[in-house]
C-alpha atoms as a PDB file:
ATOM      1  CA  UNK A   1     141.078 -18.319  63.507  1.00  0.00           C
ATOM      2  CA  UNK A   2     141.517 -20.747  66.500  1.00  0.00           C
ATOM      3  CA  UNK A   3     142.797 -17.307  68.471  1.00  0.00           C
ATOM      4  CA  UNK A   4     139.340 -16.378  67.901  1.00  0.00           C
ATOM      5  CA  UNK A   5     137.585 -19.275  68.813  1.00  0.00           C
ATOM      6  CA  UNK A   6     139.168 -19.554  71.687  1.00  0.00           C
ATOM      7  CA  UNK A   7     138.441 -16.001  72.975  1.00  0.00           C
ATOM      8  CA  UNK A   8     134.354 -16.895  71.924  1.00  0.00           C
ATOM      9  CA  UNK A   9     134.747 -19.435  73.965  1.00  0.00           C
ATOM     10  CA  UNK A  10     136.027 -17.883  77.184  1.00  0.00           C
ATOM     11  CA  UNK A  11     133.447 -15.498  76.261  1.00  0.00           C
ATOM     12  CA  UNK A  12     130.959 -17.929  76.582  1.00  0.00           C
ATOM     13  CA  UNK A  13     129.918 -17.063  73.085  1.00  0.00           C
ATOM     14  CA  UNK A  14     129.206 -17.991  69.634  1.00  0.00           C
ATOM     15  CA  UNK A  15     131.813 -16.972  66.635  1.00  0.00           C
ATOM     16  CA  UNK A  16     129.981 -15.960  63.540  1.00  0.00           C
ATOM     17  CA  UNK A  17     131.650 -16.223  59.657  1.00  0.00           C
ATOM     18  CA  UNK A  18     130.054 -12.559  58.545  1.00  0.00           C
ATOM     19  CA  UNK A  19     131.764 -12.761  54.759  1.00  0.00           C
ATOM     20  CA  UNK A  20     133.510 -16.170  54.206  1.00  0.00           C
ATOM     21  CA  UNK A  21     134.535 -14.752  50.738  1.00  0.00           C
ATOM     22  CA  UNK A  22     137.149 -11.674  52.007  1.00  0.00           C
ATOM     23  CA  UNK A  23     141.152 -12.803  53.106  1.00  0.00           C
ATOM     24  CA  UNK A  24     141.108 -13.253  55.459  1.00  0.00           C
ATOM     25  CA  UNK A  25     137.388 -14.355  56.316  1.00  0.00           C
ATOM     26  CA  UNK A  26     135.658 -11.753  58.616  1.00  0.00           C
ATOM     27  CA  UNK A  27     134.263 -13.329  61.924  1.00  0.00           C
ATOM     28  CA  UNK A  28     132.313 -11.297  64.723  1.00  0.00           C
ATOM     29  CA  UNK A  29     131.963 -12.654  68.190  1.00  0.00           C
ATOM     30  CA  UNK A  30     127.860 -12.869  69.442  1.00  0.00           C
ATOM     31  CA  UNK A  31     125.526 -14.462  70.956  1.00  0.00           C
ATOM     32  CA  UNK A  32     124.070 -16.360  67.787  1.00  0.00           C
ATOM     33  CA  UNK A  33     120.836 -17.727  69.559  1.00  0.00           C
ATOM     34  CA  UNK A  34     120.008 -14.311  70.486  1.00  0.00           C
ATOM     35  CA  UNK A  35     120.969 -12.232  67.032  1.00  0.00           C
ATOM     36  CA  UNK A  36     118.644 -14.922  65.362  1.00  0.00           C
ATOM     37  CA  UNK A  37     115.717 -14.147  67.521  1.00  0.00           C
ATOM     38  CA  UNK A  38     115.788 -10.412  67.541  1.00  0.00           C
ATOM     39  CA  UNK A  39     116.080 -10.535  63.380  1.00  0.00           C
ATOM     40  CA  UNK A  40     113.160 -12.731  63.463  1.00  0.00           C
ATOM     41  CA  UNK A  41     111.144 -10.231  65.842  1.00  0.00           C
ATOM     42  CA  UNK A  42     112.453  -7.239  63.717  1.00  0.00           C
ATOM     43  CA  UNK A  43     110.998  -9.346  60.509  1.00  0.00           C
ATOM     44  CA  UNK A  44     107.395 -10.044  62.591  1.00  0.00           C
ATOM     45  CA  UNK A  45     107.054  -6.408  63.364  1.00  0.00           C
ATOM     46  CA  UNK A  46     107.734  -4.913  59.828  1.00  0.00           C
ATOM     47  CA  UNK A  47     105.059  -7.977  58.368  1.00  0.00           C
ATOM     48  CA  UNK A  48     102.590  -6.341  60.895  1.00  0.00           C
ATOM     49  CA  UNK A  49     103.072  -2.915  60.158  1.00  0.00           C
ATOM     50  CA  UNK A  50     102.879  -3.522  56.378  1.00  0.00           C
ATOM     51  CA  UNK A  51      99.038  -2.808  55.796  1.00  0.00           C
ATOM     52  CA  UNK A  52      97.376  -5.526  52.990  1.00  0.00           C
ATOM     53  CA  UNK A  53      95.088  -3.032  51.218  1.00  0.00           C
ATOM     54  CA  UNK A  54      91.877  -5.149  49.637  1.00  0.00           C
ATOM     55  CA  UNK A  55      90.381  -3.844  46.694  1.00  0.00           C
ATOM     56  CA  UNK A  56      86.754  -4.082  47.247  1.00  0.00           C
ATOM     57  CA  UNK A  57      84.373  -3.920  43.758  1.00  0.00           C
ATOM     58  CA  UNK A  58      80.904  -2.053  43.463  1.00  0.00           C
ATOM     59  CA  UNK A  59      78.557  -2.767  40.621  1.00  0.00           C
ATOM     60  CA  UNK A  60      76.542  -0.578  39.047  1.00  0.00           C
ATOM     61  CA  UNK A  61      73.547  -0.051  36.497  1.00  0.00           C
ATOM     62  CA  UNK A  62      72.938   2.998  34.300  1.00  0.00           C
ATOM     63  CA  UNK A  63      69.262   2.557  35.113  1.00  0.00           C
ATOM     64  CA  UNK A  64      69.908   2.107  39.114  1.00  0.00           C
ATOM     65  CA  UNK A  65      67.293   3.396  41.064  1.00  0.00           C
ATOM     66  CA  UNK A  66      67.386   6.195  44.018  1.00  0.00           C
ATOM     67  CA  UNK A  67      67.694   3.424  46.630  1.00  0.00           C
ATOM     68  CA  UNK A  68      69.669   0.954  45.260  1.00  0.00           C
ATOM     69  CA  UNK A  69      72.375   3.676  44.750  1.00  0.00           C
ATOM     70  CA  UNK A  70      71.928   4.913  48.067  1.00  0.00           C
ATOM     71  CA  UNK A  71      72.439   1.444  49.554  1.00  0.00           C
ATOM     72  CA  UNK A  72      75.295   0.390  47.031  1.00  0.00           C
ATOM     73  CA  UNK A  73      77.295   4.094  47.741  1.00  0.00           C
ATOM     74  CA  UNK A  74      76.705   3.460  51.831  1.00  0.00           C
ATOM     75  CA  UNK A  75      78.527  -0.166  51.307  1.00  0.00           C
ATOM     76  CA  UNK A  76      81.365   2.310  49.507  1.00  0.00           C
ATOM     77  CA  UNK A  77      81.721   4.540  52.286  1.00  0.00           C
ATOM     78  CA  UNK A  78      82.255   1.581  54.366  1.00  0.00           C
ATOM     79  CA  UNK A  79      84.803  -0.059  52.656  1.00  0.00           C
ATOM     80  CA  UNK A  80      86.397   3.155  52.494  1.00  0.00           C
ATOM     81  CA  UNK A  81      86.340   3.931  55.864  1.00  0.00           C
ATOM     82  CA  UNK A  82      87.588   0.527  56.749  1.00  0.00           C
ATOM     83  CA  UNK A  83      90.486   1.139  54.305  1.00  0.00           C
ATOM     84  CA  UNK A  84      89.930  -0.760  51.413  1.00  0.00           C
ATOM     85  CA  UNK A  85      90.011   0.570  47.721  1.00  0.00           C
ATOM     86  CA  UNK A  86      86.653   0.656  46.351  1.00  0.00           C
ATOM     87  CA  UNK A  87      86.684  -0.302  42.402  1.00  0.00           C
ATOM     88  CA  UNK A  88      83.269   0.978  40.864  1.00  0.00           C
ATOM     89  CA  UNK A  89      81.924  -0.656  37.781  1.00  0.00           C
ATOM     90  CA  UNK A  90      78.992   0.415  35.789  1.00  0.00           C
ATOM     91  CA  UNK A  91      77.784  -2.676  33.060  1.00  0.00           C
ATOM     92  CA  UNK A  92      76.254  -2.305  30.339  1.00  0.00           C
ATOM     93  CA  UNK A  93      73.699  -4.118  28.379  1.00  0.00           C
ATOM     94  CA  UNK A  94      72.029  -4.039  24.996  1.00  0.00           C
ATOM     95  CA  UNK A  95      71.494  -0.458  24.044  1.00  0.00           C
ATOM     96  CA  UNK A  96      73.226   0.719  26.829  1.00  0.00           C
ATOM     97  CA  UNK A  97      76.875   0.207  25.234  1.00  0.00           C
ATOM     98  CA  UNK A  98      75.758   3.481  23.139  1.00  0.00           C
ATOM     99  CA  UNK A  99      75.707   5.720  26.092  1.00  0.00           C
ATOM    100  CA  UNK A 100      78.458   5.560  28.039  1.00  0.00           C
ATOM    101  CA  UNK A 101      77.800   9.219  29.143  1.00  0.00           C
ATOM    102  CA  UNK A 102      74.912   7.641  31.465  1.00  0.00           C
ATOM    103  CA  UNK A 103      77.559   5.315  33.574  1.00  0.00           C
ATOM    104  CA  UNK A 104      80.083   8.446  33.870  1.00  0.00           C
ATOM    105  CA  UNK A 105      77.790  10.390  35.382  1.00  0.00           C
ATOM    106  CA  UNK A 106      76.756   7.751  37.743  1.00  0.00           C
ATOM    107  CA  UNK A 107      80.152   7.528  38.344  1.00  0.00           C
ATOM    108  CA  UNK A 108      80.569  11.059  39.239  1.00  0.00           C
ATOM    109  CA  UNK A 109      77.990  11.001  41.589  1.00  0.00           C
ATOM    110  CA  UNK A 110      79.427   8.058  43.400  1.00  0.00           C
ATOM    111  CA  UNK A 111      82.617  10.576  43.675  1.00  0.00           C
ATOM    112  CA  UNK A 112      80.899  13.120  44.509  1.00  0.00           C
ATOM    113  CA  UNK A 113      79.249  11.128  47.770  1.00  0.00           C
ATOM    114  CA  UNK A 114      82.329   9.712  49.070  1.00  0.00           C
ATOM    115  CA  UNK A 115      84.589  12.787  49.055  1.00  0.00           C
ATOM    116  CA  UNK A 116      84.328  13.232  52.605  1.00  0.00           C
ATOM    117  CA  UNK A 117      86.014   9.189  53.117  1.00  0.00           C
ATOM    118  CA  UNK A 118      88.115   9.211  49.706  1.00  0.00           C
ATOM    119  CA  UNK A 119      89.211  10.246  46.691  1.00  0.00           C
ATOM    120  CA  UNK A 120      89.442   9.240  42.941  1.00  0.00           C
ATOM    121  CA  UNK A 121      92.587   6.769  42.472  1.00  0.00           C
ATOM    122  CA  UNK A 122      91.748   5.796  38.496  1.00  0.00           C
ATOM    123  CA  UNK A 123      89.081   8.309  37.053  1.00  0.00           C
ATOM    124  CA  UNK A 124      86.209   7.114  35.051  1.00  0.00           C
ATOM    125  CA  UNK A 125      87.494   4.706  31.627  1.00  0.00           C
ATOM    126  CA  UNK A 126      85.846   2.382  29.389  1.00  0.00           C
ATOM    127  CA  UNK A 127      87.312  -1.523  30.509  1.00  0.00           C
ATOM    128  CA  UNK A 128      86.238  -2.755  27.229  1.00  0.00           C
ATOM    129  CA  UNK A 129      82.832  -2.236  25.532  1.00  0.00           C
ATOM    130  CA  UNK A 130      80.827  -3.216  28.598  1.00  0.00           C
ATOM    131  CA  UNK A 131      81.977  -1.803  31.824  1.00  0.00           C
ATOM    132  CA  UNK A 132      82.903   1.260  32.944  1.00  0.00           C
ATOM    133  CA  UNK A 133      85.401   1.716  36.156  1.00  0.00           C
ATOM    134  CA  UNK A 134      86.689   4.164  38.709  1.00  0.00           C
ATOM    135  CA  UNK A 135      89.069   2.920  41.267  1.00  0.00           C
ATOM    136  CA  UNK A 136      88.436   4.841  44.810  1.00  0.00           C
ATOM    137  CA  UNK A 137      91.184   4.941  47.823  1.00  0.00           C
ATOM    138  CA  UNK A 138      90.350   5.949  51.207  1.00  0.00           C
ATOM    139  CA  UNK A 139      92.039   9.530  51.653  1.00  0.00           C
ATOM    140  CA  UNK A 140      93.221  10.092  55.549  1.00  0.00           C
ATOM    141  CA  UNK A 141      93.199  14.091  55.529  1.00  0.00           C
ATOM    142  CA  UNK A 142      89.363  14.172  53.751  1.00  0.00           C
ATOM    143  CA  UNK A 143      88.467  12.174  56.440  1.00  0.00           C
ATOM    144  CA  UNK A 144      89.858  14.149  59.132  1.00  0.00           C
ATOM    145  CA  UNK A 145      88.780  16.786  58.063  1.00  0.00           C
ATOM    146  CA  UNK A 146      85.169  15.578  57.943  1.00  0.00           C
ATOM    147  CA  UNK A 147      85.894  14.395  61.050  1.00  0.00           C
ATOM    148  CA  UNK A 148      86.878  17.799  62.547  1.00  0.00           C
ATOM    149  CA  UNK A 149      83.716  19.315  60.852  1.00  0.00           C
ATOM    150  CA  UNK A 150      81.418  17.207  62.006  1.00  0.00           C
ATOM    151  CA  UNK A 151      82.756  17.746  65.654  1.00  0.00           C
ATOM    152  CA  UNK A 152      82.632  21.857  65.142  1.00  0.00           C
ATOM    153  CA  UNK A 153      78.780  21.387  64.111  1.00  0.00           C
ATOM    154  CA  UNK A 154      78.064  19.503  67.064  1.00  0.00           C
ATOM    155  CA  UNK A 155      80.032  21.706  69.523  1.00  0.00           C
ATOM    156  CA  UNK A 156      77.515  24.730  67.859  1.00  0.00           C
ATOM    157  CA  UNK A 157      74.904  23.063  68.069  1.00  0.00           C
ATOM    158  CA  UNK A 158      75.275  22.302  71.881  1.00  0.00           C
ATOM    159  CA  UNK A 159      76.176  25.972  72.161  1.00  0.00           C
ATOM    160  CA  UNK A 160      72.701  26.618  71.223  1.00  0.00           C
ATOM    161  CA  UNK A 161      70.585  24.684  73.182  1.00  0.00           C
ATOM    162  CA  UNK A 162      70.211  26.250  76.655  1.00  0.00           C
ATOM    163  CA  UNK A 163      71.945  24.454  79.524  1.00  0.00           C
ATOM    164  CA  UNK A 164      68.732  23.896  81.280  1.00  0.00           C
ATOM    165  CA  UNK A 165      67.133  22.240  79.006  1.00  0.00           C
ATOM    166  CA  UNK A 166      68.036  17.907  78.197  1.00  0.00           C
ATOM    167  CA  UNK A 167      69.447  16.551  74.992  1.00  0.00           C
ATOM    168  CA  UNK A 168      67.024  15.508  72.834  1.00  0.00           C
ATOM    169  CA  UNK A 169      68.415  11.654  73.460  1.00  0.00           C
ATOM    170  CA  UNK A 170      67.862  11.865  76.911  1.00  0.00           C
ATOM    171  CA  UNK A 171      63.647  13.467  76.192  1.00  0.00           C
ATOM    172  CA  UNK A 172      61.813  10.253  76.387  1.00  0.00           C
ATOM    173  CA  UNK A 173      58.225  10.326  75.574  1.00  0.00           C
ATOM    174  CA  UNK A 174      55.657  11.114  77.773  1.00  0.00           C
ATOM    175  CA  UNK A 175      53.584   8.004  78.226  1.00  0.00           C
ATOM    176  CA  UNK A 176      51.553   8.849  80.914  1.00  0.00           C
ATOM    177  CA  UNK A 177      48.012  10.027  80.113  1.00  0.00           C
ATOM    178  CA  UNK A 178      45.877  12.561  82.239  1.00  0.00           C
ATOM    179  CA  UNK A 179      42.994  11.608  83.492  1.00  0.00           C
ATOM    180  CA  UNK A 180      39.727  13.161  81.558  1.00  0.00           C
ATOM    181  CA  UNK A 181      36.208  13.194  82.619  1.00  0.00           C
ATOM    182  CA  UNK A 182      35.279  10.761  79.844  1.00  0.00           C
ATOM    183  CA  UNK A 183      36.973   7.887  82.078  1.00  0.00           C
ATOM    184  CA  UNK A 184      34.392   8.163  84.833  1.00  0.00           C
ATOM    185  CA  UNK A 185      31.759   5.619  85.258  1.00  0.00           C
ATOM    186  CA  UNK A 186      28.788   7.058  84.511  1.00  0.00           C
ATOM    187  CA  UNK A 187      26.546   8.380  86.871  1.00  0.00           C
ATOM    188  CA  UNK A 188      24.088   5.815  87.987  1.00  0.00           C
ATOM    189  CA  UNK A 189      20.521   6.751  86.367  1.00  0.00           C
ATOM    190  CA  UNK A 190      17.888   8.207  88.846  1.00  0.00           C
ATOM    191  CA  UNK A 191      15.085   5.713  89.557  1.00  0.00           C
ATOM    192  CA  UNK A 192      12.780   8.281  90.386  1.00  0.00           C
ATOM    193  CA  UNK A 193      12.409   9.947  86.697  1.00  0.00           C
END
């Protein structure tokens, strides 16, 4: 042991206990300062690559109407595409306990509109005798793929369009009037007559 802190020393470096329980004790020779600084980097990098998925929630009515549902299922696709989980909940009130067939196909629909950004993590289930969920997750290949499509119809439909004539972004309306014979002062009456 003193052999070895000796030859640290002359080393100009630090001499490390690794397992203080073996016989003899096992020692390494390093630069301690250093080997603590690089673990805590390693341990800073693997926090930031670990990704913190939110679960986002959705509510729902059985009786929802075409815009609400629109509006509620575009706030999905965002959360989805920002790549959170999505859980969906239908509640139910009064009557509405009796049909749970209503909320599942609501449900379904909600699926259905999202495939492109996910998929269907925990299919439709009663959560007790008011709510219904669905658990979404954002799917990577779906939306590649959507991606990819979405970029072949646009390529096509550039194909199309002759090369003379401008995108329809870059048409801006024609605000400029001709002039028509109704804007002439009118012709000064004959004193004469």
């Amino acid at each position: 042991m003193p052999e070895a802190l000796s030859f640290a020393r002359s080393l100009d470096l630090d001499l490390v206990e690794v397992a203080d329980k073996a016989n003899p004790p096992v020692c390494r020779v390093m630069d301690y300062g250093k080997y603590k600084y690089e673990t805590a980097q390693k341990a800073k990098e693997s926090r930031r690559k670990s990704t913190n998925v939110v679960i986002k929630e959705m509510k729902y009515r059985p009786k929802i109407g075409g815009g609400d549902f629109e509006t509620k299922t575009k706030k999905v696709e965002k959360f989805l595409s920002e790549g959170h989980k999505v859980k969906v909940t239908i509640m139910f009130r009064g009557r509405e306990v009796a049909h749970p067939e209503l909320g599942k196909k609501i449900l379904d629909r909600v699926a259905d509109e999202i495939a492109h950004l996910g998929r269907v993590e925990v299919y439709p289930k009663l959560d007790g005798p008011r709510n219904m969920i669905m658990v979404l997750a954002p799917d990577k290949k779906a939306q590649a793929a959507h991606a990819a499509e979405l970029k072949k119809a646009e390529s096509e439909a550039a194909a199309q369009r002759p090369d003379d004539a401008p995108e329809p972004a870059d048409v801006a309306p024609d605000t400029t009037t001709a002039p028509t014979g109704d804007d002439e002062a009118p012709a000064p009456a004959d004193a004469d007559a």
